[in-house]
N, C-alpha and C. Protein backbone atom coordinates (compact mmCIF):
# COMPACT_ATOMS: atom_id res chain seq x y z
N UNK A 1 -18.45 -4.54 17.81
CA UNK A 1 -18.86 -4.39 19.19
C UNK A 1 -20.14 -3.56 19.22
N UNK A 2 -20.85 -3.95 19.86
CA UNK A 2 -22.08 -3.17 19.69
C UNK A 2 -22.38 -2.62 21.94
N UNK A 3 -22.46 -1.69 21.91
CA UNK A 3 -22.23 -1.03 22.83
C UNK A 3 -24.16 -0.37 23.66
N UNK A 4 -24.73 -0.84 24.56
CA UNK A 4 -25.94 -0.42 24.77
C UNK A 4 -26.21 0.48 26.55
N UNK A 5 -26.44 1.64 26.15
CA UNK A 5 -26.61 2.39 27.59
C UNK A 5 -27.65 2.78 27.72
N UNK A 6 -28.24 2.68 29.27
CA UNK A 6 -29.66 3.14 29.53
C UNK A 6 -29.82 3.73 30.40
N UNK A 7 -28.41 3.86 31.56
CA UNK A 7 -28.47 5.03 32.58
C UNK A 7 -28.43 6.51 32.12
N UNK A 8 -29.47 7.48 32.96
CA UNK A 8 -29.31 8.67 32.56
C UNK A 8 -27.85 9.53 32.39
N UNK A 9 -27.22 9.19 33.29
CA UNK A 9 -25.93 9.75 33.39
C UNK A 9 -24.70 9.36 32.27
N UNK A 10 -24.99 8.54 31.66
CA UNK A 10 -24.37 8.03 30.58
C UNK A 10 -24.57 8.52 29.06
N UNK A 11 -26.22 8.68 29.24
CA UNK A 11 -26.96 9.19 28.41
C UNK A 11 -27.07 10.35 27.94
N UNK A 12 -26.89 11.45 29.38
CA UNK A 12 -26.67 12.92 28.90
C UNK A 12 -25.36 13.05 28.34
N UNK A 13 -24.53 11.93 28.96
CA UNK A 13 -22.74 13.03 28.32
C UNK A 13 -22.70 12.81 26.91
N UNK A 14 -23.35 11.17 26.22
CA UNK A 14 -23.52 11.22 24.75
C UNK A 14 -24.21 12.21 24.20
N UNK A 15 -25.81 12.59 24.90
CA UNK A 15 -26.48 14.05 24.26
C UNK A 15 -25.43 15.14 24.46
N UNK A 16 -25.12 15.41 25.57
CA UNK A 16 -24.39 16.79 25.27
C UNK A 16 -22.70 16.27 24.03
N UNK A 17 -22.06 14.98 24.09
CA UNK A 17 -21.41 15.40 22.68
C UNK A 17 -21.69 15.71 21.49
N UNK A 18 -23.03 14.91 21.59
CA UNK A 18 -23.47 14.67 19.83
C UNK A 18 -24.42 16.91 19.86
N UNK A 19 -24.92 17.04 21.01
CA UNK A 19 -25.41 18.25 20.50
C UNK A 19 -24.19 19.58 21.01
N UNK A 20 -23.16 19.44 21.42
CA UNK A 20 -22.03 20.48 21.27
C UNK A 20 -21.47 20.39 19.99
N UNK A 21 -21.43 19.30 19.34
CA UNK A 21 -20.38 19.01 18.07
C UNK A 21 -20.43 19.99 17.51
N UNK A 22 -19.41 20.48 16.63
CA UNK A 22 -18.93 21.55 15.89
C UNK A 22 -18.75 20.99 14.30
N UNK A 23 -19.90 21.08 13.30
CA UNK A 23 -19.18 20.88 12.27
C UNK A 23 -17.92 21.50 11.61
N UNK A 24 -17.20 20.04 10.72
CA UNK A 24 -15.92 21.15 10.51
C UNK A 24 -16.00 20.99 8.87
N UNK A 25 -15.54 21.51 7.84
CA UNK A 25 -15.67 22.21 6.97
C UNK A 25 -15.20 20.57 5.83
N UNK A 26 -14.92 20.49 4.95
CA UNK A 26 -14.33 19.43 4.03
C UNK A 26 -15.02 18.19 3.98
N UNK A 27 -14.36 17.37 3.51
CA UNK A 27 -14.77 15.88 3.48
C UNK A 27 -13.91 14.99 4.13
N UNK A 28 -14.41 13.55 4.95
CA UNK A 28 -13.41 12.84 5.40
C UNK A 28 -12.73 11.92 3.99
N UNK A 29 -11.67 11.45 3.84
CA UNK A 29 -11.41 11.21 3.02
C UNK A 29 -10.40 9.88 3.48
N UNK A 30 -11.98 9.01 3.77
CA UNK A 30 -11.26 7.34 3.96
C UNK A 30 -11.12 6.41 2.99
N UNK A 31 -10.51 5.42 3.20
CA UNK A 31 -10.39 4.71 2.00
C UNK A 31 -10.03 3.60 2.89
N UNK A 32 -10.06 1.90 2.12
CA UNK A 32 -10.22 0.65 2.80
C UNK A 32 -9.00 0.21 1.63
N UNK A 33 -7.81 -0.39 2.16
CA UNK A 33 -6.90 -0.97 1.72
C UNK A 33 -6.74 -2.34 1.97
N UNK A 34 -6.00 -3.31 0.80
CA UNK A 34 -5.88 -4.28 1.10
C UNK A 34 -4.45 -4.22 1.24
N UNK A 35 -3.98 -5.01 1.60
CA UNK A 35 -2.27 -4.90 1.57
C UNK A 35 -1.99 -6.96 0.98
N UNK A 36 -1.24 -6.96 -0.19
CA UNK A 36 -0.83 -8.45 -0.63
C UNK A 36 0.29 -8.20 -0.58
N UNK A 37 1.75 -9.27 0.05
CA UNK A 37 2.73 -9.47 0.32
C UNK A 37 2.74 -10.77 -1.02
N UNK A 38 3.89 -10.45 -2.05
CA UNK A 38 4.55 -11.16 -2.76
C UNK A 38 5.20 -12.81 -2.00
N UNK A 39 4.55 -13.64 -2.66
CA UNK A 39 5.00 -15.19 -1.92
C UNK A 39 6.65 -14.89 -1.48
N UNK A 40 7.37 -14.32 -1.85
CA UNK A 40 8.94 -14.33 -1.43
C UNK A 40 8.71 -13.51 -0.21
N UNK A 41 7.51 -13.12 0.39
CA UNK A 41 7.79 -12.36 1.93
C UNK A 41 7.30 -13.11 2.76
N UNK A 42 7.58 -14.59 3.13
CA UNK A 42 7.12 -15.58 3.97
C UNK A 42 5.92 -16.08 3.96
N UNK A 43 5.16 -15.71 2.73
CA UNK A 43 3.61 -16.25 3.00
C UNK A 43 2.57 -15.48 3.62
N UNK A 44 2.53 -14.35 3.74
CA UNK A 44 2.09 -13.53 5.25
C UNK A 44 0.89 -13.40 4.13
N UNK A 45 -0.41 -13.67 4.98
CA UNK A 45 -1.66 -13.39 4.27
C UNK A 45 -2.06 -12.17 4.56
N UNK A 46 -3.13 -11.78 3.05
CA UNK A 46 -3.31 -10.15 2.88
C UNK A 46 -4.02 -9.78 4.20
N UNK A 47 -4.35 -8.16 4.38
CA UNK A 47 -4.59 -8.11 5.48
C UNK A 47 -5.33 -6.61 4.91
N UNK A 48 -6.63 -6.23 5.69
CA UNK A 48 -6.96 -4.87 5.57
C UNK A 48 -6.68 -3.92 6.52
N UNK A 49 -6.85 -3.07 5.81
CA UNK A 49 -6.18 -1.27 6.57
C UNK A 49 -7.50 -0.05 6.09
N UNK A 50 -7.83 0.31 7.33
CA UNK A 50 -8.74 1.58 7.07
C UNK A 50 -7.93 2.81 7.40
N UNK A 51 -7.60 3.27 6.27
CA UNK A 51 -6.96 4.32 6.24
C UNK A 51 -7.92 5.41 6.21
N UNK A 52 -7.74 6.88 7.14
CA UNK A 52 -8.55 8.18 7.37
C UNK A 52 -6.78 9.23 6.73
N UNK A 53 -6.94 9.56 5.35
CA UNK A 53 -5.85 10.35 4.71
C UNK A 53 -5.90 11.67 5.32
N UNK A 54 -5.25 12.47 5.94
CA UNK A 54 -4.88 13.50 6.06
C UNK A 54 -4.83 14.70 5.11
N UNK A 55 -5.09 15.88 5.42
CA UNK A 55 -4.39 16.72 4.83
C UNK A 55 -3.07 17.57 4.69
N UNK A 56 -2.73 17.88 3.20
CA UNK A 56 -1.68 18.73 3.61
C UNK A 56 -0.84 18.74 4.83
N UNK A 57 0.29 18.48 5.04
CA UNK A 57 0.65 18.75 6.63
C UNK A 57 0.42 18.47 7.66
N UNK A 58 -0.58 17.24 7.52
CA UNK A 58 -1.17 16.71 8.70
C UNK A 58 -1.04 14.74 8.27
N UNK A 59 -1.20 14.86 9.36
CA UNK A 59 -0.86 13.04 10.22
C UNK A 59 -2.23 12.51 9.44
N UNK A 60 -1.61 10.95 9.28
CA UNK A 60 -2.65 10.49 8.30
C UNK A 60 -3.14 9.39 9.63
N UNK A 61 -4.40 8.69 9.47
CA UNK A 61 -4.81 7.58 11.08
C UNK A 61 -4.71 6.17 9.92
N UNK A 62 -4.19 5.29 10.47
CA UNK A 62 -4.92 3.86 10.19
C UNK A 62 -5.12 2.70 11.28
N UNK A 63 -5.79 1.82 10.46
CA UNK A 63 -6.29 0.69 11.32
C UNK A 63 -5.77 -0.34 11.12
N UNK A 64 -5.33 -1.41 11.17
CA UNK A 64 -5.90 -2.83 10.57
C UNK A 64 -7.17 -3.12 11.02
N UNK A 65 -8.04 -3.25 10.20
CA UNK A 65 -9.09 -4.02 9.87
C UNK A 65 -9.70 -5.18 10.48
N UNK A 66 -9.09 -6.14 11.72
CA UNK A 66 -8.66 -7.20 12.30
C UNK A 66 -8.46 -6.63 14.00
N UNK A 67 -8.28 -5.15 14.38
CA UNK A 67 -7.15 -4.53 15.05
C UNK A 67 -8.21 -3.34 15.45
N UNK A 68 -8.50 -3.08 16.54
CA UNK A 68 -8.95 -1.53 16.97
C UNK A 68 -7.95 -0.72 17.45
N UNK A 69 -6.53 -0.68 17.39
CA UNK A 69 -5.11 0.00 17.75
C UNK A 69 -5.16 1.16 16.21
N UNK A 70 -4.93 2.00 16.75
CA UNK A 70 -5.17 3.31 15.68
C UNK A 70 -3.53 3.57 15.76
N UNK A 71 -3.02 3.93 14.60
CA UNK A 71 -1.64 4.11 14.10
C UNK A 71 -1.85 5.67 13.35
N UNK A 72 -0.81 6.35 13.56
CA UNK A 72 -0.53 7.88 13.04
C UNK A 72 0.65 7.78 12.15
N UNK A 73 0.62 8.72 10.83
CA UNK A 73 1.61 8.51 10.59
C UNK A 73 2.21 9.79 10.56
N UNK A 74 3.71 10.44 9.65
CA UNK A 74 4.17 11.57 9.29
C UNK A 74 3.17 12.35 9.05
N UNK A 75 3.78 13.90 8.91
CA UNK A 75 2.96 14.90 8.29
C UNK A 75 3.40 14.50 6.51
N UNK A 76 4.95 13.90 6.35
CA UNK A 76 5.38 13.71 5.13
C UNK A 76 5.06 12.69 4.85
N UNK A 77 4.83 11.08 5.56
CA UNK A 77 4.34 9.97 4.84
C UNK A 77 2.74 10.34 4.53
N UNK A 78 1.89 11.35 5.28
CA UNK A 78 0.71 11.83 4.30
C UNK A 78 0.99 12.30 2.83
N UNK A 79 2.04 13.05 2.77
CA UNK A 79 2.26 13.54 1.59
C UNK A 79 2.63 12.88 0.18
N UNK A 80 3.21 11.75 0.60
CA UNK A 80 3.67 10.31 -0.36
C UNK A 80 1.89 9.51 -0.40
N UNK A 81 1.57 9.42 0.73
CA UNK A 81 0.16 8.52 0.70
C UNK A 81 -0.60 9.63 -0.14
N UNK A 82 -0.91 10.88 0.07
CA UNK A 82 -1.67 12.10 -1.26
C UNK A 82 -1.53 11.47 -2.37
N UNK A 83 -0.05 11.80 -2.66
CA UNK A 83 0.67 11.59 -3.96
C UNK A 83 0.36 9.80 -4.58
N UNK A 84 0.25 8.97 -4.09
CA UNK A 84 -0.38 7.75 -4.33
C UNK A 84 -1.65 7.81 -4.94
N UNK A 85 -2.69 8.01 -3.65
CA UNK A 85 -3.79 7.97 -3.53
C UNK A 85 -4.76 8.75 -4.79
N UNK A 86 -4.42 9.94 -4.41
CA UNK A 86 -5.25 11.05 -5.29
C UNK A 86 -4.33 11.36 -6.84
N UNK A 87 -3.66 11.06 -7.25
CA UNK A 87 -2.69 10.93 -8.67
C UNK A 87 -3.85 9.87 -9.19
N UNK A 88 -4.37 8.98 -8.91
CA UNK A 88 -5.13 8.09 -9.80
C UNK A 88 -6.47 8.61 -10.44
C-alpha cells in the first residue's frame, strides 16, 4: 500500500511523530518465516510469517505475509520461539 499526504494538517502530526520519537536502546530482532505443512496435513500451501521476536518476558508480534492482522503471542511462547530461534 503506498499511502500519499499533502494536507498540512496531516503533515504536521507525521512531523511531530517522527520528531518526538524516543530512541529505544537494542536491536529489533525480525525474522521472515516460511511455514511447510507435511502432504498428510491436507495439502495446505506454505505460507509466510514476519515474525518481530520479543524479549525475555515479553509478547512476541507476527504477521502472515499475505495478511496485515498482527497476532501477539505468550510472554512463554516467546521463550520457546528464543529457544528455537537464537540456539542456532
Amino acid at each position: 500500500m503506498i499511502l500519499s499526504i499533502r494536507d498540512k494538517e496531516s503533515l504536521d502530526v507525521f512531523e511531530k511523530a517522527i520528531t518526538t520519537a524516543v530512541k529505544q536502546s537494542g536491536k529489533v530482532a525480525d525474522y521472515d518465516v516460511v511455514v511447510e505443512y507435511e502432504s498428510d496435513e491436507g495439502g495446505l500451501p506454505p505460507h509466510g510469517i514476519h515474525l518481530w521476536l520479543g524479549k525475555e518476558n515479553e509478547k512476541s508480534t507476527f504477521m502472515y505475509m499475505t495478511d496485515d492482522s498482527i497476532y501477539l503471542t505468550s510472554p512463554q511462547m516467546t521463550k520457546e520461539l528464543r529457544r528455537l530461534i537464537l540456539s542456532e
